[in-house]
PDB file of N, CA and C in Angstrom:
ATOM      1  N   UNK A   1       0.841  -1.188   0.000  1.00  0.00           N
ATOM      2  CA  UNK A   1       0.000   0.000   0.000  1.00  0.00           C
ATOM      3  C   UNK A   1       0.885   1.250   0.000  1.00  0.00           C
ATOM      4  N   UNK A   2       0.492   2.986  -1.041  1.00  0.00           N
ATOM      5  CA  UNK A   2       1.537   3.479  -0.892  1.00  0.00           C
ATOM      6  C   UNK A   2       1.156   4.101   0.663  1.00  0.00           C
ATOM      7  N   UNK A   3       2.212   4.707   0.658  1.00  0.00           N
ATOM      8  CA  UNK A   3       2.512   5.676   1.722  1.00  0.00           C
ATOM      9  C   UNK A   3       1.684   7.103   1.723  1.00  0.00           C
ATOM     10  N   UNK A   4       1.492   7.374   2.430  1.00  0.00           N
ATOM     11  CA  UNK A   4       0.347   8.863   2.528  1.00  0.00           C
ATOM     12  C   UNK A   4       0.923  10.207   2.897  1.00  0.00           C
ATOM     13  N   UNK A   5       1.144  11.030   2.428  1.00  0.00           N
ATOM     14  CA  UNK A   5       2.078  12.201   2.587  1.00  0.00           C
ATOM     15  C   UNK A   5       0.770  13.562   2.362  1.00  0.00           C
ATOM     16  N   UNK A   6       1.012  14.558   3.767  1.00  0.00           N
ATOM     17  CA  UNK A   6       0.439  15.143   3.548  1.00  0.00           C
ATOM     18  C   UNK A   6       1.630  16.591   3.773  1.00  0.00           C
ATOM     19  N   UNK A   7       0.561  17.353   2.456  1.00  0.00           N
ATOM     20  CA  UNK A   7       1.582  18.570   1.661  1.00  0.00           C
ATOM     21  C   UNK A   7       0.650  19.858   2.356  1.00  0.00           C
ATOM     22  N   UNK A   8       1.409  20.446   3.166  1.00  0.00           N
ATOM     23  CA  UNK A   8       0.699  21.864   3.682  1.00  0.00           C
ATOM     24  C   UNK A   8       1.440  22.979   3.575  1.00  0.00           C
ATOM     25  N   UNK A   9       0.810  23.708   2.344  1.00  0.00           N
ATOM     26  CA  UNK A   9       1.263  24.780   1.416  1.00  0.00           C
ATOM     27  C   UNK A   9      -0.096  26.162   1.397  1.00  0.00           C
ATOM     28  N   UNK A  10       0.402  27.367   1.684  1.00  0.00           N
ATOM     29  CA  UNK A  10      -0.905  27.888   0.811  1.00  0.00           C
ATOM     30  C   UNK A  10      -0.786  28.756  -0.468  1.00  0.00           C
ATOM     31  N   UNK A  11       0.403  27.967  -0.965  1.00  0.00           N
ATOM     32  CA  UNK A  11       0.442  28.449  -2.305  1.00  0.00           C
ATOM     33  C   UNK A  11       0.240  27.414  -3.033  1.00  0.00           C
ATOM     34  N   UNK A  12      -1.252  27.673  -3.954  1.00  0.00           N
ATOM     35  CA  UNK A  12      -1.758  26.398  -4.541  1.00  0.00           C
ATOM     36  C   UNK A  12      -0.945  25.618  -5.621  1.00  0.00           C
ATOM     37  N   UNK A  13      -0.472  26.804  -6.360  1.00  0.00           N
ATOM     38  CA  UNK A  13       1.046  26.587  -7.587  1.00  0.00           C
ATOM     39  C   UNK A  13       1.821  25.106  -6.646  1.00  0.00           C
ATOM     40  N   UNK A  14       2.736  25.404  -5.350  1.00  0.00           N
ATOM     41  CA  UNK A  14       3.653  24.765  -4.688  1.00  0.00           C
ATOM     42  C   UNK A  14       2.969  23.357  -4.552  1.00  0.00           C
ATOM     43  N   UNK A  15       2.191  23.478  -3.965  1.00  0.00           N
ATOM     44  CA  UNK A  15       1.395  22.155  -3.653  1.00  0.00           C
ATOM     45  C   UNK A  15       1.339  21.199  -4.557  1.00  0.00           C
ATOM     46  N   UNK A  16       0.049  22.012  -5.708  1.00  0.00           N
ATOM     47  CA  UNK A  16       0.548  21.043  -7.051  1.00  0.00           C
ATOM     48  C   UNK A  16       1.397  20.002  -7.517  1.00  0.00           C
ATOM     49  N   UNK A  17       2.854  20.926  -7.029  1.00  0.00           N
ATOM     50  CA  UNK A  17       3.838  20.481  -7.985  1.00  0.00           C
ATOM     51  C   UNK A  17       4.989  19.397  -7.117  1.00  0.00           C
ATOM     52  N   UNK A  18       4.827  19.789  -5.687  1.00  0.00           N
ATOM     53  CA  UNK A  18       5.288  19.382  -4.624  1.00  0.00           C
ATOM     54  C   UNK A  18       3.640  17.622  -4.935  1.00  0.00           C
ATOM     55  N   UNK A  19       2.746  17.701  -4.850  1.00  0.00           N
ATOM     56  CA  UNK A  19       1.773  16.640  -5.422  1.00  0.00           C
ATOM     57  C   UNK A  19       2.126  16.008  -6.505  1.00  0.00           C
ATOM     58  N   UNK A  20       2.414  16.445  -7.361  1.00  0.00           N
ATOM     59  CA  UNK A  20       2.667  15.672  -8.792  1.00  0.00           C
ATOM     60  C   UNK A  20       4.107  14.945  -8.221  1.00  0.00           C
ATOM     61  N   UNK A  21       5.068  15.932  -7.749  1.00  0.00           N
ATOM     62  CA  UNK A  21       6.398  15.000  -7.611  1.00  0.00           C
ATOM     63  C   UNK A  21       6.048  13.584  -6.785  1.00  0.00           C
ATOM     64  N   UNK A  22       5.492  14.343  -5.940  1.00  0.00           N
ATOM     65  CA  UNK A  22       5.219  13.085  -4.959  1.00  0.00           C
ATOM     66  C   UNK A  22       4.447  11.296  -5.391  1.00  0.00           C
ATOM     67  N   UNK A  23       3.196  12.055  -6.269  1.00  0.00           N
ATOM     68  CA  UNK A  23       2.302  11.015  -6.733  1.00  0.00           C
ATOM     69  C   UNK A  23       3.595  10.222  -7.647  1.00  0.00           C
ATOM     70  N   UNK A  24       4.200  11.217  -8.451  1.00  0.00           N
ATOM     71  CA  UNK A  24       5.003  10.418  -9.808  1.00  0.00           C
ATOM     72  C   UNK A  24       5.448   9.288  -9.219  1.00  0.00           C
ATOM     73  N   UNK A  25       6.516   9.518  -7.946  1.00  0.00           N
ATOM     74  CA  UNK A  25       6.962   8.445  -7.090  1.00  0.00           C
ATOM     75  C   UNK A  25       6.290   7.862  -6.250  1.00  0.00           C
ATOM     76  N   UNK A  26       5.423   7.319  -6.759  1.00  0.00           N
ATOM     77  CA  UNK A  26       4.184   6.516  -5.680  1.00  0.00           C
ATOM     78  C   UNK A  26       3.644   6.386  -4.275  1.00  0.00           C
ATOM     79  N   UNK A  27       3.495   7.786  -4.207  1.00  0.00           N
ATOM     80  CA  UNK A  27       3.055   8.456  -2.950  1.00  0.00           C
ATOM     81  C   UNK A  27       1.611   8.834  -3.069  1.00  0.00           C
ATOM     82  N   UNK A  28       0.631   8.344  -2.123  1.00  0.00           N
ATOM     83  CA  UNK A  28      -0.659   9.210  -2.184  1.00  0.00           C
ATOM     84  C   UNK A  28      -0.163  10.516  -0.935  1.00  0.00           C
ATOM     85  N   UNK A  29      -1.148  11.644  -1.886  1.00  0.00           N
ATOM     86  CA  UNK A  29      -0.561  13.006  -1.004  1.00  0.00           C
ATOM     87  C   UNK A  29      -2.120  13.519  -0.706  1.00  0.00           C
ATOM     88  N   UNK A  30      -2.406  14.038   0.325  1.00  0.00           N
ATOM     89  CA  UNK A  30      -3.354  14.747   1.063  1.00  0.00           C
ATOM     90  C   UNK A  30      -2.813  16.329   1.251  1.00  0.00           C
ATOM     91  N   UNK A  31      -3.377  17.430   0.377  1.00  0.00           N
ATOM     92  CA  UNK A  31      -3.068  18.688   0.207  1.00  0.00           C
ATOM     93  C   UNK A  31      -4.174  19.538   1.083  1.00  0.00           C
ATOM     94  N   UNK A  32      -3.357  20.502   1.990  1.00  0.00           N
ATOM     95  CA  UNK A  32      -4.239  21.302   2.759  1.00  0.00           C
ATOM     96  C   UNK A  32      -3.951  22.741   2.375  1.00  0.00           C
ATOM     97  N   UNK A  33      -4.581  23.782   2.434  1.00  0.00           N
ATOM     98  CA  UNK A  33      -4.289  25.012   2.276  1.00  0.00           C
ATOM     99  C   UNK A  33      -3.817  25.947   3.172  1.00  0.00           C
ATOM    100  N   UNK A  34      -3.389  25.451   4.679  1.00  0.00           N
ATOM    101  CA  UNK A  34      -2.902  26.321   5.293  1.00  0.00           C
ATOM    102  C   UNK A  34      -2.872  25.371   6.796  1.00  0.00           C
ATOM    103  N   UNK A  35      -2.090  25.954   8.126  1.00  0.00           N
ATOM    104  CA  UNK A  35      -1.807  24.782   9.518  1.00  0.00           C
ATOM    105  C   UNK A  35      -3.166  24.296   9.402  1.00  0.00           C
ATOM    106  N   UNK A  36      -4.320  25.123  10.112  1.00  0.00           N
ATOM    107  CA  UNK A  36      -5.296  24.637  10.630  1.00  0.00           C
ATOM    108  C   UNK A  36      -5.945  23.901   9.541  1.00  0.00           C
ATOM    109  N   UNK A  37      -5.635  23.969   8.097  1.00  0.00           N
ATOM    110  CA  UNK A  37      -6.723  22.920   7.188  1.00  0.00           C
ATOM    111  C   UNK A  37      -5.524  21.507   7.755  1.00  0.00           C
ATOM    112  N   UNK A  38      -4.285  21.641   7.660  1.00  0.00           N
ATOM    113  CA  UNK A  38      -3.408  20.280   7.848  1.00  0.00           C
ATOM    114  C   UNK A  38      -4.273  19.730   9.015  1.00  0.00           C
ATOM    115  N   UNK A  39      -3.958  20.496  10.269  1.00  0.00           N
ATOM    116  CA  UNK A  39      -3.991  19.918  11.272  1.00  0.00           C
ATOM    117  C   UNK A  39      -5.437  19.066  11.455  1.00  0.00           C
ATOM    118  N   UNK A  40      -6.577  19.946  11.236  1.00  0.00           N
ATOM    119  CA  UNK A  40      -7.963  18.776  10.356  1.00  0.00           C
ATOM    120  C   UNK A  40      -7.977  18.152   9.742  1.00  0.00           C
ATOM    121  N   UNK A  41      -6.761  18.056   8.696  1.00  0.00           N
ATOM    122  CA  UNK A  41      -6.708  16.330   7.662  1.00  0.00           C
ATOM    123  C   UNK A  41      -5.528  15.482   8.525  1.00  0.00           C
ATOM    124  N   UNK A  42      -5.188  16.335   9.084  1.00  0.00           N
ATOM    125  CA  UNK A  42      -3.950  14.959   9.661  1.00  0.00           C
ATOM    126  C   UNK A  42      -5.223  14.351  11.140  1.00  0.00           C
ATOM    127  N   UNK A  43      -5.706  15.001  11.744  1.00  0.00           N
ATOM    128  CA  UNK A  43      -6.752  14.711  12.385  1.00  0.00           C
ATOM    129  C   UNK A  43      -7.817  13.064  11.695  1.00  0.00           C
ATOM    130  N   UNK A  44      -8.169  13.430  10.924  1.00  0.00           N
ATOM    131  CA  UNK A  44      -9.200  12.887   9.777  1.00  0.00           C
ATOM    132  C   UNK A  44      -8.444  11.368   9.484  1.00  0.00           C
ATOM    133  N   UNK A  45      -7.158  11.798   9.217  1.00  0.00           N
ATOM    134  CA  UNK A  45      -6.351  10.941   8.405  1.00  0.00           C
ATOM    135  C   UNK A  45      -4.747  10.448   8.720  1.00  0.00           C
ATOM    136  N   UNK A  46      -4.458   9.593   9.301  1.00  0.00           N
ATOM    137  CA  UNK A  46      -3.344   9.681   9.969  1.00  0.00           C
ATOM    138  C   UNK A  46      -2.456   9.417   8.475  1.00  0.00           C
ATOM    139  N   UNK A  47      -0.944  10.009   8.741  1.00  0.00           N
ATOM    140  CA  UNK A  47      -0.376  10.412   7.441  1.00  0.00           C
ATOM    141  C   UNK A  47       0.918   9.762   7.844  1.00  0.00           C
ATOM    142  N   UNK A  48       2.060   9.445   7.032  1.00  0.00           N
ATOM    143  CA  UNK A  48       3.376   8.692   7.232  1.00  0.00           C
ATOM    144  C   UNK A  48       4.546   9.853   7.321  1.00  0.00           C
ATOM    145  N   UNK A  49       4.005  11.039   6.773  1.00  0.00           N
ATOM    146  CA  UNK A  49       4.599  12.114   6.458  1.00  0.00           C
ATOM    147  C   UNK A  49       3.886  13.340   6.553  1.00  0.00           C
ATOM    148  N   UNK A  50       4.761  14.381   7.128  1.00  0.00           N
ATOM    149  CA  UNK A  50       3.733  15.720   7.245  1.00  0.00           C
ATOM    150  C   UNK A  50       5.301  16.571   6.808  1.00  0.00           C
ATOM    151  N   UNK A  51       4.812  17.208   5.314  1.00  0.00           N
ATOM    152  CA  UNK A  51       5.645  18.288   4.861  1.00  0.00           C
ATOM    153  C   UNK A  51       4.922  19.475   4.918  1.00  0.00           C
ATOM    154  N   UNK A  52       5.488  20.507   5.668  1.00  0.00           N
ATOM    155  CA  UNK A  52       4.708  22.265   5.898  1.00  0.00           C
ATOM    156  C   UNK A  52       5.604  23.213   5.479  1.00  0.00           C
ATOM    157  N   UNK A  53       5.399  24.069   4.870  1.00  0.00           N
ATOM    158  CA  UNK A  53       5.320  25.286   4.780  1.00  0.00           C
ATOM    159  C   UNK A  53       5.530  25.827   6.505  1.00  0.00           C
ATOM    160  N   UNK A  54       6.023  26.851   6.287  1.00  0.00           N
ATOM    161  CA  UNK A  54       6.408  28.221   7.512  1.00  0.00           C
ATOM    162  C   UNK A  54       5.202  29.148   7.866  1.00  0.00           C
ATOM    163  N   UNK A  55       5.342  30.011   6.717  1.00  0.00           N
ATOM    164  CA  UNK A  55       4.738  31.325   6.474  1.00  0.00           C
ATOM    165  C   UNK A  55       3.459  30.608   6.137  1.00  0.00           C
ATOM    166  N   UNK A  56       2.168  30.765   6.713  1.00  0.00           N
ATOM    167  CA  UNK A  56       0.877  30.702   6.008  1.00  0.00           C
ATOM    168  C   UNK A  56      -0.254  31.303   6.995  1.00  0.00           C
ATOM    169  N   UNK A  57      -1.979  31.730   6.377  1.00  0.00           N
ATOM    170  CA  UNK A  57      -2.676  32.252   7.164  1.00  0.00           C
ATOM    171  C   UNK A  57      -3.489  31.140   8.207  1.00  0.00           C
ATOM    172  N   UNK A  58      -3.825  31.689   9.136  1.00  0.00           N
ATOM    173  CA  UNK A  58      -5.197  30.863   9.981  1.00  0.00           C
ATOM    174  C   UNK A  58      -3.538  30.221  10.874  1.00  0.00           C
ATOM    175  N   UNK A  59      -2.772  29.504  10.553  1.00  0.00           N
ATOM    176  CA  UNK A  59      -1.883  28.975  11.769  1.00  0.00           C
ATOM    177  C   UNK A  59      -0.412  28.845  10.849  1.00  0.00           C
ATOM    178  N   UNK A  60       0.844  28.573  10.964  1.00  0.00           N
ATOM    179  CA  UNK A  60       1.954  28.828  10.588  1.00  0.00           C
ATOM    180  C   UNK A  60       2.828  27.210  10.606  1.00  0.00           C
ATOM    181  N   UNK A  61       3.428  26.781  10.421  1.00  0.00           N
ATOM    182  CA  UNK A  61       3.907  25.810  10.343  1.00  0.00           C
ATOM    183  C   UNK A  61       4.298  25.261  11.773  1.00  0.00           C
ATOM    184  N   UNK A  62       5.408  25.899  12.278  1.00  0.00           N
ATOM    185  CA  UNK A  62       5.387  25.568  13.446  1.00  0.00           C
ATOM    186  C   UNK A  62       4.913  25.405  14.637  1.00  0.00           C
ATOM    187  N   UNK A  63       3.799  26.303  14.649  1.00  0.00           N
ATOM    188  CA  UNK A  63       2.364  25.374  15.301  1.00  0.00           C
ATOM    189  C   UNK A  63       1.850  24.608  15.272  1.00  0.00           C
ATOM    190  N   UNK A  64       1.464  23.946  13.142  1.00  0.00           N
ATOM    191  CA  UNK A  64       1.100  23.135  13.198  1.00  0.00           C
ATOM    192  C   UNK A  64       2.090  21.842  13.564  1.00  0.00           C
ATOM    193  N   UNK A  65       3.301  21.986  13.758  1.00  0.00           N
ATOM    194  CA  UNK A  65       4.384  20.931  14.276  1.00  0.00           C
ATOM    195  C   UNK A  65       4.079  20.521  15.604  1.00  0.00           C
ATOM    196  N   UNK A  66       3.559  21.622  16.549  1.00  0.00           N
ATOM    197  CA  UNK A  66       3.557  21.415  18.141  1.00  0.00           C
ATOM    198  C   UNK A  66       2.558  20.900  17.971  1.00  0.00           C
ATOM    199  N   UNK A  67       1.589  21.501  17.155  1.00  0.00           N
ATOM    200  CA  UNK A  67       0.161  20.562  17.155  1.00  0.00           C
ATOM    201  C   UNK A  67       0.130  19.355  17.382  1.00  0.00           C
ATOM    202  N   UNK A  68       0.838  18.988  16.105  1.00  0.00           N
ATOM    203  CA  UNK A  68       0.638  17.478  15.965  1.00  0.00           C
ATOM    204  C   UNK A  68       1.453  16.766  16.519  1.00  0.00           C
ATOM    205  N   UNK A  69       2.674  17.041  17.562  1.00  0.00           N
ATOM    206  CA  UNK A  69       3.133  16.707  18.555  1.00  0.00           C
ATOM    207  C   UNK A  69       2.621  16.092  19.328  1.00  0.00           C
ATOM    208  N   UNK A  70       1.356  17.291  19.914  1.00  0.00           N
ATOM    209  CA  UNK A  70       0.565  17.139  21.212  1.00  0.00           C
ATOM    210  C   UNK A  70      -0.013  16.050  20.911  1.00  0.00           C
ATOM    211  N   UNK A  71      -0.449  15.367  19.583  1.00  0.00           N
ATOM    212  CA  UNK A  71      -1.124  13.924  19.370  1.00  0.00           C
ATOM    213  C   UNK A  71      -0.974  13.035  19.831  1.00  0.00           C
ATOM    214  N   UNK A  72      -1.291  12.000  20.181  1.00  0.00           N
ATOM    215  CA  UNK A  72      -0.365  10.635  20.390  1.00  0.00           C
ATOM    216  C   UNK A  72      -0.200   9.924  18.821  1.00  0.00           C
ATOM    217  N   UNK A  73      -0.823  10.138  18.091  1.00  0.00           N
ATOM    218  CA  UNK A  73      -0.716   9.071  16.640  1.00  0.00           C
ATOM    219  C   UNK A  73       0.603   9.993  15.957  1.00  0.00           C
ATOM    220  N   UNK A  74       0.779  11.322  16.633  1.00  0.00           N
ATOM    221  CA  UNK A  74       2.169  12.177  15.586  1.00  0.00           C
ATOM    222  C   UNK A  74       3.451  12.335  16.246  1.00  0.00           C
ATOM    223  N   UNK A  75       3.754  11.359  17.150  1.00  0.00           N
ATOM    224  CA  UNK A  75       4.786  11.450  18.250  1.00  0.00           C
ATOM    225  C   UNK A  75       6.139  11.065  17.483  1.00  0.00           C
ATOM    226  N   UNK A  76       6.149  10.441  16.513  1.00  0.00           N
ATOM    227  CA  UNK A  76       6.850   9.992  15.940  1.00  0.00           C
ATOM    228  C   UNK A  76       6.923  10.006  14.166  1.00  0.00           C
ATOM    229  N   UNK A  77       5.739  10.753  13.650  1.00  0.00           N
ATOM    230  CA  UNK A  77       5.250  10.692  12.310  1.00  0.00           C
ATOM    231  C   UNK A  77       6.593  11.612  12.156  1.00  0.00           C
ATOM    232  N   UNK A  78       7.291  11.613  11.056  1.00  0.00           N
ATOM    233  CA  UNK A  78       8.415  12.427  10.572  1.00  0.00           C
ATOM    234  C   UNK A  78       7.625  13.849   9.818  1.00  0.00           C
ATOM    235  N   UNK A  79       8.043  14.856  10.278  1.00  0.00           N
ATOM    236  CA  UNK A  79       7.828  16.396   9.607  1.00  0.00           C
ATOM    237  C   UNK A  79       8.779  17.095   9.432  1.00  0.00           C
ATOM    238  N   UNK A  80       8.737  16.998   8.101  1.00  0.00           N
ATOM    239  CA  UNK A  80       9.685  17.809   7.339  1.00  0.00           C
ATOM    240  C   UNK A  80       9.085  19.501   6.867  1.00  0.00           C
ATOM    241  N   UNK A  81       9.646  20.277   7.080  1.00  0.00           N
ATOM    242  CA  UNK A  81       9.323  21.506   6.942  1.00  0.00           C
ATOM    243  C   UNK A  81       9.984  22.062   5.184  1.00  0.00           C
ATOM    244  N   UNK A  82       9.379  22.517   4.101  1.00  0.00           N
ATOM    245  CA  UNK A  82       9.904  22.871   3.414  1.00  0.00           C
ATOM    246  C   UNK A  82       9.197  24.343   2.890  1.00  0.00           C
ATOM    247  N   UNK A  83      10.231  25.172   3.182  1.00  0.00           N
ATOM    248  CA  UNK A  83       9.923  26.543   3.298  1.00  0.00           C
ATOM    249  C   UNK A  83      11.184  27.574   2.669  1.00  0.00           C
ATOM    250  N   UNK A  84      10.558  28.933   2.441  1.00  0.00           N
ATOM    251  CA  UNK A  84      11.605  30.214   1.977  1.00  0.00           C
ATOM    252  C   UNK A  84      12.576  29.890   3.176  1.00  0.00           C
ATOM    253  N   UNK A  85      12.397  29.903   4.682  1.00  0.00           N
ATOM    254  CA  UNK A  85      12.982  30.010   5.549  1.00  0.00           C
ATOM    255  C   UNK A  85      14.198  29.585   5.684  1.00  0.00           C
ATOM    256  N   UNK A  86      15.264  30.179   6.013  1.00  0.00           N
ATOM    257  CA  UNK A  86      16.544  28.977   5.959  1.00  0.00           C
ATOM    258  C   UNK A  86      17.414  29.613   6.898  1.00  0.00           C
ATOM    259  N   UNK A  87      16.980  30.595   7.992  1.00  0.00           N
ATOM    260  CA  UNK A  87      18.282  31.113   8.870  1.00  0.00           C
ATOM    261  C   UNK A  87      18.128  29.420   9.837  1.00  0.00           C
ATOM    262  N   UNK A  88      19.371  30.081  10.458  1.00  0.00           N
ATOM    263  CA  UNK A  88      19.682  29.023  11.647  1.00  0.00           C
ATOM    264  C   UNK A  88      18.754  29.046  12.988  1.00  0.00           C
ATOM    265  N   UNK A  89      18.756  30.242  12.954  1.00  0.00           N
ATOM    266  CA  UNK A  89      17.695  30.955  14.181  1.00  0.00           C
ATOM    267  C   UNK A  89      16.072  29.920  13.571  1.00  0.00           C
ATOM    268  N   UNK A  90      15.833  30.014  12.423  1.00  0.00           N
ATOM    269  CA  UNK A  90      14.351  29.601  12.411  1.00  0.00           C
ATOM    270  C   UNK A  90      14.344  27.856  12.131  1.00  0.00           C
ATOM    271  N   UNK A  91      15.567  27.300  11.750  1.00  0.00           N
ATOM    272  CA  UNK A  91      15.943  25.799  11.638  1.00  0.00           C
ATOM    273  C   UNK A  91      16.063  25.494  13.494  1.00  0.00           C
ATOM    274  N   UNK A  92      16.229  26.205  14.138  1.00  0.00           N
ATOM    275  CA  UNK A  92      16.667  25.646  15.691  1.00  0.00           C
ATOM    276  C   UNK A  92      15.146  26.152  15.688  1.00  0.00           C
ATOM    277  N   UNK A  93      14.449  26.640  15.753  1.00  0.00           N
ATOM    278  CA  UNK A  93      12.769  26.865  16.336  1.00  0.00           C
ATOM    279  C   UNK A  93      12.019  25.613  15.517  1.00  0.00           C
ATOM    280  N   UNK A  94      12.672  25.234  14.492  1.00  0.00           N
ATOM    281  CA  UNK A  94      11.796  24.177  13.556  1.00  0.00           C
ATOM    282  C   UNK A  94      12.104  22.687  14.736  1.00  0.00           C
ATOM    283  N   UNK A  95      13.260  22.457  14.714  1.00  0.00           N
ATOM    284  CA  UNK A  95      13.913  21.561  15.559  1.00  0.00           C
ATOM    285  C   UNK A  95      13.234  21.338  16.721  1.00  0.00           C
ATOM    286  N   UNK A  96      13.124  22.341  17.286  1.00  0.00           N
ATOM    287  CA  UNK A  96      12.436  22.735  19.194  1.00  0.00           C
ATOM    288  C   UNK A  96      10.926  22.296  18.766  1.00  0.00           C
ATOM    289  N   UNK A  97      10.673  22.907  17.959  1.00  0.00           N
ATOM    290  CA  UNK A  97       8.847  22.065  17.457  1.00  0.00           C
ATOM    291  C   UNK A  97       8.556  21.119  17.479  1.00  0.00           C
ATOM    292  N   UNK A  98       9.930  20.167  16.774  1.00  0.00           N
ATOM    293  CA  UNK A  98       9.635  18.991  16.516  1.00  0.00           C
ATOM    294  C   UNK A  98       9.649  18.228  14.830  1.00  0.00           C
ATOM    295  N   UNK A  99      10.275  19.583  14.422  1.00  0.00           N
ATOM    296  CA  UNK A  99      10.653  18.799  12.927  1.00  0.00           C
ATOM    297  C   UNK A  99      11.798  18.282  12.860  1.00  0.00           C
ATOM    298  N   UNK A 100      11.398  17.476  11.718  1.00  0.00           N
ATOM    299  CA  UNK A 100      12.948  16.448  11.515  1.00  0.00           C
ATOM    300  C   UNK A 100      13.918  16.693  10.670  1.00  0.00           C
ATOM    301  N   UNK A 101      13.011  17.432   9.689  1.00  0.00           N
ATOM    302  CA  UNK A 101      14.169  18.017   8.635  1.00  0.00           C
ATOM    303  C   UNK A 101      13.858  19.257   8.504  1.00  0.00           C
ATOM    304  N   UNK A 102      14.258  19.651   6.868  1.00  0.00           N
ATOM    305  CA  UNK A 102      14.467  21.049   6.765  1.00  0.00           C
ATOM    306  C   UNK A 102      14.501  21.344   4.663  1.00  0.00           C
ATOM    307  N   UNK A 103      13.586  21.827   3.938  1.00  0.00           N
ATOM    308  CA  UNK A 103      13.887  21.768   2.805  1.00  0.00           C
ATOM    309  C   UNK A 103      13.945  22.958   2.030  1.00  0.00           C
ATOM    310  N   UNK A 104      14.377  23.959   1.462  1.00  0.00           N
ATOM    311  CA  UNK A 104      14.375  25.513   1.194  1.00  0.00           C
ATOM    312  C   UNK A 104      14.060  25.298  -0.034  1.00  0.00           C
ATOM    313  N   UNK A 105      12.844  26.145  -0.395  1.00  0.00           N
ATOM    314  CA  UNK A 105      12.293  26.600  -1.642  1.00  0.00           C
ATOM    315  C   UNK A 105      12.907  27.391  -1.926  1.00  0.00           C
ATOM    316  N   UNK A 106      13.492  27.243  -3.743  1.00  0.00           N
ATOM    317  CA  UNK A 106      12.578  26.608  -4.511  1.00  0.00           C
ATOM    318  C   UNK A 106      13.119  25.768  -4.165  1.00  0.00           C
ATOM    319  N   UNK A 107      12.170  24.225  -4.780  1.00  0.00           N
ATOM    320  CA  UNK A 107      12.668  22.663  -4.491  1.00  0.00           C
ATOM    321  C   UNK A 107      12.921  22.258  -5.467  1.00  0.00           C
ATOM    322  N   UNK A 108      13.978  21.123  -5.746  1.00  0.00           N
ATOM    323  CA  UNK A 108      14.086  20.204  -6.433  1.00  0.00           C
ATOM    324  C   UNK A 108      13.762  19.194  -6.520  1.00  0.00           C
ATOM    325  N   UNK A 109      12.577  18.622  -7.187  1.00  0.00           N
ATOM    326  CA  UNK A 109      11.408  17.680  -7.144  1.00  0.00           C
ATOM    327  C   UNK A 109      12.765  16.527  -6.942  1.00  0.00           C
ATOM    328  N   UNK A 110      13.321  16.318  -7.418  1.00  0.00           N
ATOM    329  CA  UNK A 110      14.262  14.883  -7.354  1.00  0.00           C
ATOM    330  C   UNK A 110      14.850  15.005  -5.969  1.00  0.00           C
ATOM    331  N   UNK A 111      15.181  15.800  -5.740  1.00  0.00           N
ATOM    332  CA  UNK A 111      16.049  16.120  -3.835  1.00  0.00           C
ATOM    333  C   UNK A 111      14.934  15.663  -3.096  1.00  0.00           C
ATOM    334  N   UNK A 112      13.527  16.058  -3.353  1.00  0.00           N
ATOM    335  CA  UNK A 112      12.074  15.928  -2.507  1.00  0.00           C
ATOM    336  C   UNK A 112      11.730  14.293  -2.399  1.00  0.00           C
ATOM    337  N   UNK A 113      12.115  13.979  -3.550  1.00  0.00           N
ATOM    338  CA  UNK A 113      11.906  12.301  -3.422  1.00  0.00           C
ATOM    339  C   UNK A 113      12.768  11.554  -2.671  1.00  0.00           C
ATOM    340  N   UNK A 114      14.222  12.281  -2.836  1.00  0.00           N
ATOM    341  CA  UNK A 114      14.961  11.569  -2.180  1.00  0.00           C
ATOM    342  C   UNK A 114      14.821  11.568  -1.032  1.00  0.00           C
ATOM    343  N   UNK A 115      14.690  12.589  -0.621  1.00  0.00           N
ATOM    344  CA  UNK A 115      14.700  12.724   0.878  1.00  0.00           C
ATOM    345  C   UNK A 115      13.276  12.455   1.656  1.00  0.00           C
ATOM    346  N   UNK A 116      12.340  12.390   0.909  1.00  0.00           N
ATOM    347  CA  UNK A 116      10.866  11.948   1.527  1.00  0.00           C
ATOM    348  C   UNK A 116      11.483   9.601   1.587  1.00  0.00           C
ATOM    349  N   UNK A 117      12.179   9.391   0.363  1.00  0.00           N
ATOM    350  CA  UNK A 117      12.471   8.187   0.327  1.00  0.00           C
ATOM    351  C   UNK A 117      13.199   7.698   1.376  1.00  0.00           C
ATOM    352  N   UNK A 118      14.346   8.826   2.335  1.00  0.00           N
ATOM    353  CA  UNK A 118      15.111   8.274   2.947  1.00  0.00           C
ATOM    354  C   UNK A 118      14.784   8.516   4.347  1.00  0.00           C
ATOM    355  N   UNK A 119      13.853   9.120   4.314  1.00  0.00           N
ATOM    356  CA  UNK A 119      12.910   9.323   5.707  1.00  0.00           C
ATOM    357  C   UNK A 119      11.413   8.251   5.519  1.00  0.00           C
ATOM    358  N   UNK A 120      11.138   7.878   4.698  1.00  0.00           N
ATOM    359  CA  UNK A 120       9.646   6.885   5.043  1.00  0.00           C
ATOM    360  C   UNK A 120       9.747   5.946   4.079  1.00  0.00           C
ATOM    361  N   UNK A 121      10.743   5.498   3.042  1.00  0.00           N
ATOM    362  CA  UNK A 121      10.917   4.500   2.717  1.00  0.00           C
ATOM    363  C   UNK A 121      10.297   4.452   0.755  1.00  0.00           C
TER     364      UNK A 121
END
């Protein structure tokens, strides 16, 4: 069965394309438009993967990280953050949240596979 990856972007363009990479490599992806739509589909839908965005409206990435912390089913789900963001200052607040990685837009759909591959298989 594939693996379930959910993409929380609210730039619909990113998502897309961050979706297509994903599906190409046989990933089903669950796309939200911003924390609080994630944090209601990861709710809904338990996921193998949670990739977020930083910057977005209604809740911000790293909330939705503590969020799904506070879960018991996301204690361990791997979240990768892929965002403009790339100081050190906001990679150590990603870290303290509870993310595992770290990916700076723009992306390279082939780097995205790899590294979604070498974190969930």
């Amino acid at each position: 069965m594939a693996k379930t990856i959910l993409a929380v972007d609210d730039s619909s363009s990113l998502r897309q394309m961050v979706a297509f990479s994903l599906k190409a490599a046989g990933y089903q992806v669950v796309e939200a438009v911003d924390g609080q739509d994630g944090l209601d589909k990861a709710k809904n839908q338990v996921v193998d993967l949670v990739l977020t965005d930083q910057n977005m409206p209604r809740m911000d990435g790293l909330s939705l990280i503590k969020h799904l912390r506070g879960l018991p089913e996301y204690q361990k789900v791997p979240i990768l953050m892929l965002t403009t963001e790339s100081s050190d200052e906001m990679k150590s607040k990603g870290r303290a949240a509870g993310a595992n990685g770290w990916l700076v837009k723009p992306f390279d759909p082939q780097r995205l596979i790899e590294v979604v591959k070498k974190v969930i298989g």
